[in-house]
Protein backbone atom coordinates (compact mmCIF):
# COMPACT_ATOMS: atom_id res chain seq x y z
CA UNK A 1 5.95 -5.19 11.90
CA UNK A 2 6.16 -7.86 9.53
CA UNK A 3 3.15 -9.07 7.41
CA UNK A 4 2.95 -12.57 6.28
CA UNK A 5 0.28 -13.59 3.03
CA UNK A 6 -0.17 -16.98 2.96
CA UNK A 7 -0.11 -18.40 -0.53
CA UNK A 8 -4.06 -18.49 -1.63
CA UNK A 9 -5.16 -15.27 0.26
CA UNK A 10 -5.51 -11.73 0.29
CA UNK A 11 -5.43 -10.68 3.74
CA UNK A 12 -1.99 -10.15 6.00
CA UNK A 13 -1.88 -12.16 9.07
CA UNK A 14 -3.88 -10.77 12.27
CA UNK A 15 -1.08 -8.45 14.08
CA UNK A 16 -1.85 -6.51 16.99
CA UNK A 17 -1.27 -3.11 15.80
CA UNK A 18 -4.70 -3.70 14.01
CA UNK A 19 -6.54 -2.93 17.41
CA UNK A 20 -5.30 0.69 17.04
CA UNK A 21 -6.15 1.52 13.71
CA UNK A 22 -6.35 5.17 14.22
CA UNK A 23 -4.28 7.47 12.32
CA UNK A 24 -3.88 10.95 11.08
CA UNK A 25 -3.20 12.35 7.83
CA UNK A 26 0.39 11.45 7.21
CA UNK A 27 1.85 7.99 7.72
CA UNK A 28 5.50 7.12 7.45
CA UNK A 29 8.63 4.75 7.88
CA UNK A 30 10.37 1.96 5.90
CA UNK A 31 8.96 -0.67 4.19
CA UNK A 32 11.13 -3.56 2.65
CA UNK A 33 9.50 -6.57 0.72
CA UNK A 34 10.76 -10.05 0.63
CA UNK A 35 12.03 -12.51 -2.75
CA UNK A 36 8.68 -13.87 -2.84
CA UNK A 37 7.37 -10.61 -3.52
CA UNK A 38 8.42 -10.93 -7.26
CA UNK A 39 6.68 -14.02 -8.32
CA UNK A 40 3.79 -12.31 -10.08
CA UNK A 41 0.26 -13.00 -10.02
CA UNK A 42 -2.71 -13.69 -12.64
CA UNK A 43 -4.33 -11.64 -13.31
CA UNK A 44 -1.80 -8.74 -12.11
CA UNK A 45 -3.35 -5.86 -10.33
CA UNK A 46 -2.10 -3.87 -7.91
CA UNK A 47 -1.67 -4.54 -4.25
CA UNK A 48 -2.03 -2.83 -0.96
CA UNK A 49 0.73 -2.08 0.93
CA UNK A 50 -0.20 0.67 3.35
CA UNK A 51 -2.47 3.97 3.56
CA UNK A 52 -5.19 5.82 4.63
CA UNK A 53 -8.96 5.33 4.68
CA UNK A 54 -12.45 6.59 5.97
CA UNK A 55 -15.03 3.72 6.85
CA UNK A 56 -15.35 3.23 2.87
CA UNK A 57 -11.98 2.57 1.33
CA UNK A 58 -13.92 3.09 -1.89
CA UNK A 59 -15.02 6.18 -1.32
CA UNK A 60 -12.19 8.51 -0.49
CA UNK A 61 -8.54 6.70 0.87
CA UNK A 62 -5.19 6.93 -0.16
CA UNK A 63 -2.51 4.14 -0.44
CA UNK A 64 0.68 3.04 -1.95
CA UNK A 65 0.26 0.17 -3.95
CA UNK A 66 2.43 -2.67 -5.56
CA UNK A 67 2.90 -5.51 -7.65
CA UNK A 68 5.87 -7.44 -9.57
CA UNK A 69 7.17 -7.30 -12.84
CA UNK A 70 9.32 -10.76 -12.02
CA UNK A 71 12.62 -8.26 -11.51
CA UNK A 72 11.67 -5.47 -9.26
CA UNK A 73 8.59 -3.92 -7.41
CA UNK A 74 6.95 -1.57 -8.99
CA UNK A 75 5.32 1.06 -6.79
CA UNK A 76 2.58 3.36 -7.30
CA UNK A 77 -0.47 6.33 -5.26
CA UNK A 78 -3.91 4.93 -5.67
CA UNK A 79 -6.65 7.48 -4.58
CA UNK A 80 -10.40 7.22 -4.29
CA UNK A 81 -11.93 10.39 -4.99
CA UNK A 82 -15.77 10.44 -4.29
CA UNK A 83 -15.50 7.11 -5.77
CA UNK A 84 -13.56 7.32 -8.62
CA UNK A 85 -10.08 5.41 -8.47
CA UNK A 86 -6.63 6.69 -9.99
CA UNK A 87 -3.35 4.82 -9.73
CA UNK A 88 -0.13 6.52 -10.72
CA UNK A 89 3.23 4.12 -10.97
CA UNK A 90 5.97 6.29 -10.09
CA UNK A 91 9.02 3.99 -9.28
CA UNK A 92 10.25 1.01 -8.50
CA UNK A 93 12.42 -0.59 -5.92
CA UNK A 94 14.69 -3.80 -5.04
CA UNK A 95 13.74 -6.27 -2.66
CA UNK A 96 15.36 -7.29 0.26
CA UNK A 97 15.92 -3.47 0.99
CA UNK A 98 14.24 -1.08 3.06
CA UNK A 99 13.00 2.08 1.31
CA UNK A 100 12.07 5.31 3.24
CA UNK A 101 8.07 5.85 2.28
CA UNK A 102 5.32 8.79 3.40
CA UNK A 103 1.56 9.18 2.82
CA UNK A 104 0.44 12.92 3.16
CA UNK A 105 -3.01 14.17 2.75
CA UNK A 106 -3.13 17.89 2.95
CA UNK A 107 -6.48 19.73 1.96
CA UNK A 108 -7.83 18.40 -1.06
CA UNK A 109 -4.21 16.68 -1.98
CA UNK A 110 -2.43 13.58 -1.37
CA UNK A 111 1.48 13.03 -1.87
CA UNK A 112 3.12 9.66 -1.98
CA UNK A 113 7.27 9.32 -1.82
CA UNK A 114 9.40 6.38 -2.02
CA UNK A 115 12.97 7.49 -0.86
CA UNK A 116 13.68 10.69 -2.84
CA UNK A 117 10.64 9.53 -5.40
CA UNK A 118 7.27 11.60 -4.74
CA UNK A 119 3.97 11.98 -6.57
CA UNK A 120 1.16 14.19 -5.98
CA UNK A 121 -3.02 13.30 -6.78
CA UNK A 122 -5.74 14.94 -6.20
CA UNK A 123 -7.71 13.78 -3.08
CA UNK A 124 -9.89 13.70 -0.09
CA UNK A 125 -9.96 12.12 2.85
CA UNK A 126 -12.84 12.54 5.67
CA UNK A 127 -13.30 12.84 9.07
CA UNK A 128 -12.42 9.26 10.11
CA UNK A 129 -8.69 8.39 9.56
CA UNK A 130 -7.64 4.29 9.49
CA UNK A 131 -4.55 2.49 8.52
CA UNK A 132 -4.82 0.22 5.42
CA UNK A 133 -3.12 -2.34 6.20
CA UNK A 134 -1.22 -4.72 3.52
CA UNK A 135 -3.71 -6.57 1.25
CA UNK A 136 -2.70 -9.09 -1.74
CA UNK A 137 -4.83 -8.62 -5.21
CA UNK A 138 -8.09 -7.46 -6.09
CA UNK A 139 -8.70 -10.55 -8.14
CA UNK A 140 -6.05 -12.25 -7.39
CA UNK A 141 -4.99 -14.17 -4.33
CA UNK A 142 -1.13 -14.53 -3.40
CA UNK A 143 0.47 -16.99 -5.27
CA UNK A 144 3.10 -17.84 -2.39
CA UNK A 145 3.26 -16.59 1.06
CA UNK A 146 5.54 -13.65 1.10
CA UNK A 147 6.15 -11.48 3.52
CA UNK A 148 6.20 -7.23 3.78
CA UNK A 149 7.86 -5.50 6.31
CA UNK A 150 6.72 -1.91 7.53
CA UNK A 151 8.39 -0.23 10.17
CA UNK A 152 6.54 3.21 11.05
């Protein structure tokens, strides 16, 4: 499915796998991002690419995250525990590519992977399961429209 950002906000495009946003506890496929992925953004947080959520994505959720450094994509796990939000950057990748990727929450644990890359936080998730879907920013808004591919 490809997601298009159009330059100025946050949200992907409406696509229809959004009317079954159901999902267990493990999510994966390929994922590549396009050359307007690397023109960065100010201020530079990190942005949604995928995961999974109860009804408040603030309260417990896991996703992999992104943002430019103007040569690659850096990727990175960004869990909310009860509330409390940790983001560990554990690779990066090319554009233009696809790249294997996984989401696993097991027990009180969540592990992210990026081709042979994985990373491991500490996690839960309730009893609701959604898809997070690909979301530019926190503060700031896409500076171009680019476009994010995910193939699960």
């Amino acid at each position: 499915m490809k997601y298009l950002i159009k330059k100025g906000k946050h949200y992907a495009k409406f696509t229809i796998n959004r009317l079954f946003p159901f999902v267990g506890r493990k999510i994966e496929g390929k994922v590549k991002f396009d050359m307007a992925c690397l023109i960065e953004a100010k201020p530079s947080g990190w942005n949604k690419l995928t995961g999974i959520t109860g009804f408040s994505i603030h309260k417990n959720s896991g996703r992999l995250v992104w943002r430019s450094d103007g040569s690659k994509i850096l990727i990175a796990g960004y869990v909310y525990n009860k509330g409390v939000r940790k983001d560990i950057k554990f690779t990066s990748v090319m554009v233009d590519r696809f790249y294997n990727f996984s989401i696993n929450q097991v027990g009180a644990l969540w592990a992210f992977s990026i081709d042979d890359k994985v990373i491991r936080m500490d996690g839960d998730i309730g009893f609701w399961k959604l898809r997070a879907y690909p979301y530019f920013g926190g503060r700031a808004v896409a500076p171009c429209e680019m476009v994010i591919t995910i193939k699960t």
